[in-house]
C-alpha atoms as a PDB file:
ATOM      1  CA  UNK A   1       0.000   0.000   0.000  1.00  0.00           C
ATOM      2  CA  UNK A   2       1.521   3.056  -0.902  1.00  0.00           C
ATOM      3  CA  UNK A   3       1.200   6.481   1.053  1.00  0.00           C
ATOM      4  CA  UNK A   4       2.857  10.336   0.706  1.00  0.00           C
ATOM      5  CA  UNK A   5       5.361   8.661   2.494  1.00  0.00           C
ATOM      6  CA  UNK A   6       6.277   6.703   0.056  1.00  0.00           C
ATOM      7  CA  UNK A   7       9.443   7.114  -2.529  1.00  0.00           C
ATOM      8  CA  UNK A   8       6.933   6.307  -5.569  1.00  0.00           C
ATOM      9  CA  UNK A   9       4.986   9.592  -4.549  1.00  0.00           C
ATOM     10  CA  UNK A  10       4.108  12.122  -6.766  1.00  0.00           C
ATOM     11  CA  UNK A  11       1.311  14.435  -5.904  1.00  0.00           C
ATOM     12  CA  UNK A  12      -2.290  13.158  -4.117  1.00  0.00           C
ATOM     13  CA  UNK A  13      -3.300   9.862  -6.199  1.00  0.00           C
ATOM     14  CA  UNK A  14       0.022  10.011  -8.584  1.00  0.00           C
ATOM     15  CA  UNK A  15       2.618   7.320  -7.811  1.00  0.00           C
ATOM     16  CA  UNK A  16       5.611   5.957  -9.971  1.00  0.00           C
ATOM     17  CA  UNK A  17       5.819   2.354  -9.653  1.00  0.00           C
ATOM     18  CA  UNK A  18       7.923  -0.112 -11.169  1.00  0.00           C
ATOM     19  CA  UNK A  19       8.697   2.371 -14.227  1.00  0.00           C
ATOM     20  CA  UNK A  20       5.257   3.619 -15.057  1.00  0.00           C
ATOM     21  CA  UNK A  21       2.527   6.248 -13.062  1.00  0.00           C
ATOM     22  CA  UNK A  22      -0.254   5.152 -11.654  1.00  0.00           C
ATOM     23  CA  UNK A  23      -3.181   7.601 -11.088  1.00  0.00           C
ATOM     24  CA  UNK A  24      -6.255   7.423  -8.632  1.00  0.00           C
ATOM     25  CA  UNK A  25      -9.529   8.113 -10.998  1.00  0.00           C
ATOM     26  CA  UNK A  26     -10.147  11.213  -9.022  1.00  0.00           C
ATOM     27  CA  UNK A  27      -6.437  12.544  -9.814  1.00  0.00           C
ATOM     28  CA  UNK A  28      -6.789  11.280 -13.349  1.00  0.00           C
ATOM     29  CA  UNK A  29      -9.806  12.665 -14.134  1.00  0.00           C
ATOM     30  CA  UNK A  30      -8.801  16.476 -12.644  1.00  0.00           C
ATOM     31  CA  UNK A  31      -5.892  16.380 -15.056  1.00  0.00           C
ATOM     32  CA  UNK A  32      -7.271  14.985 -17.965  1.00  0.00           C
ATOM     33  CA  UNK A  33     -10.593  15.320 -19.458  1.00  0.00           C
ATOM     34  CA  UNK A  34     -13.348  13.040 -19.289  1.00  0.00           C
ATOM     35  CA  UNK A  35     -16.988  12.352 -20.146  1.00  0.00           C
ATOM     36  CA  UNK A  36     -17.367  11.583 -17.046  1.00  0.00           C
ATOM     37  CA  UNK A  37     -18.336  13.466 -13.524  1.00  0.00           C
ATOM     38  CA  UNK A  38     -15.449  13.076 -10.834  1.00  0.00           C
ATOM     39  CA  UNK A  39     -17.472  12.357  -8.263  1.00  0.00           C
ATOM     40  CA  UNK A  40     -17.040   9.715  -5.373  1.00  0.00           C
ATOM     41  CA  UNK A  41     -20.259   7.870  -6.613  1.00  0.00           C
ATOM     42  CA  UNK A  42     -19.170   7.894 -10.073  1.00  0.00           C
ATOM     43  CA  UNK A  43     -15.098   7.344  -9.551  1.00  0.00           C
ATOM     44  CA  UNK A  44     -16.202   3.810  -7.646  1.00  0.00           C
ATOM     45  CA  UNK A  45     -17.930   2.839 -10.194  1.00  0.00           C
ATOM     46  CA  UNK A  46     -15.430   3.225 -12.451  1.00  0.00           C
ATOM     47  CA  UNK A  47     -13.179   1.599  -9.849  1.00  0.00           C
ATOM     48  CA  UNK A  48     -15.022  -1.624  -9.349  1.00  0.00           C
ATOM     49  CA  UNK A  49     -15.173  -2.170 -13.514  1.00  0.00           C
ATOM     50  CA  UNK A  50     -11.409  -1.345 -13.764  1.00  0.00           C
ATOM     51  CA  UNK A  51      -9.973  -3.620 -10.768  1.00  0.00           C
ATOM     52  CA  UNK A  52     -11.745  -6.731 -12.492  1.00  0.00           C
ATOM     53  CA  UNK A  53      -9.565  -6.309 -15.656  1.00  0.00           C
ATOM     54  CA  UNK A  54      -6.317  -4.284 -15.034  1.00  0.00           C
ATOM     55  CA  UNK A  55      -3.565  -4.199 -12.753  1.00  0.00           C
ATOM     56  CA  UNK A  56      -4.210  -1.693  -9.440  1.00  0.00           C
ATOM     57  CA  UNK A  57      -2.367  -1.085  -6.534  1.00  0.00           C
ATOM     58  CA  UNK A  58      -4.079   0.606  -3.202  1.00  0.00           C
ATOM     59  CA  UNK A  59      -3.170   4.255  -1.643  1.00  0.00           C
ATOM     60  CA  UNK A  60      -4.223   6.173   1.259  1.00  0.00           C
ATOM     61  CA  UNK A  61      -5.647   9.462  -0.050  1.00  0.00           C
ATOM     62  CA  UNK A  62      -3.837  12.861   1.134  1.00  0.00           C
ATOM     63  CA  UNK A  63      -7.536  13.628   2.005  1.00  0.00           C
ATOM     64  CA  UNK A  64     -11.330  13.128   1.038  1.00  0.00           C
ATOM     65  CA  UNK A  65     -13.654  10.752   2.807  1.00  0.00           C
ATOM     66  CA  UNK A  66     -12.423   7.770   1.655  1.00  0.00           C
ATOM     67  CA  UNK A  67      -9.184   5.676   3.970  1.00  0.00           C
ATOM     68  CA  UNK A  68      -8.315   3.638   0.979  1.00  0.00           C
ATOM     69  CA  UNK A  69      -8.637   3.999  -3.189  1.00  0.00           C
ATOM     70  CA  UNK A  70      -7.498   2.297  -5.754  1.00  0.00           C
ATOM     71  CA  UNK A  71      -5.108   3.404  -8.486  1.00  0.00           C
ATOM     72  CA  UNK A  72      -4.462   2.369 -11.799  1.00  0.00           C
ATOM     73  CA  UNK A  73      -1.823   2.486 -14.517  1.00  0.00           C
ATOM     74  CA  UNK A  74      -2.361   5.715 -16.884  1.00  0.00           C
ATOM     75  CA  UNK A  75      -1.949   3.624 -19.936  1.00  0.00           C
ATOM     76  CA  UNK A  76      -5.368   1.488 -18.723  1.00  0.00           C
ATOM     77  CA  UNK A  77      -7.153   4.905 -17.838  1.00  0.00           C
ATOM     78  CA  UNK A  78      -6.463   6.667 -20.979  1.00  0.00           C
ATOM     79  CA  UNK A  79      -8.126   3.183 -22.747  1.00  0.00           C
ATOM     80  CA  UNK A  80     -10.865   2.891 -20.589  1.00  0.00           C
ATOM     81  CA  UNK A  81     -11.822   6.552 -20.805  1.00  0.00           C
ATOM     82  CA  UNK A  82     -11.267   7.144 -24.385  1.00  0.00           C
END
């Protein structure tokens, strides 16, 4: 589980692991466009269709009401929201 505490830290929901970034679906969706709503109904959603068929990794948000999301590679973001 990865934290801000971590070396693979970026910014809140942006961690480099193992050679590639992995992005919450809150962070990815505030720095890329989507037609989608980032909201916390909507974003776990989206998370429970994207953990059944790509790698993800768990984080503890720097805040929000949420102890625990998922993240995701950006490659398998970018393909599931395009």
């Amino acid at each position: 589980m990865y934290s801000k505490q971590s070396k693979e830290y970026r910014s809140n929901g942006i961690y480099y692991i193992e050679g590639q970034l992995f992005y919450s679906i809150w962070a990815f969706k505030t720095q890329f466009p989507t037609r989608t709503k980032n909201n916390e109904q909507m974003n776990i959603q989206d998370t429970s269709e994207l953990e059944k068929v790509t790698r993800n990794e768990s984080c503890i948000p720097d805040f929000g009401n949420l102890q625990l999301v998922k993240i995701f590679p950006l490659l398998a973001l970018q393909a599931f929201y395009a």
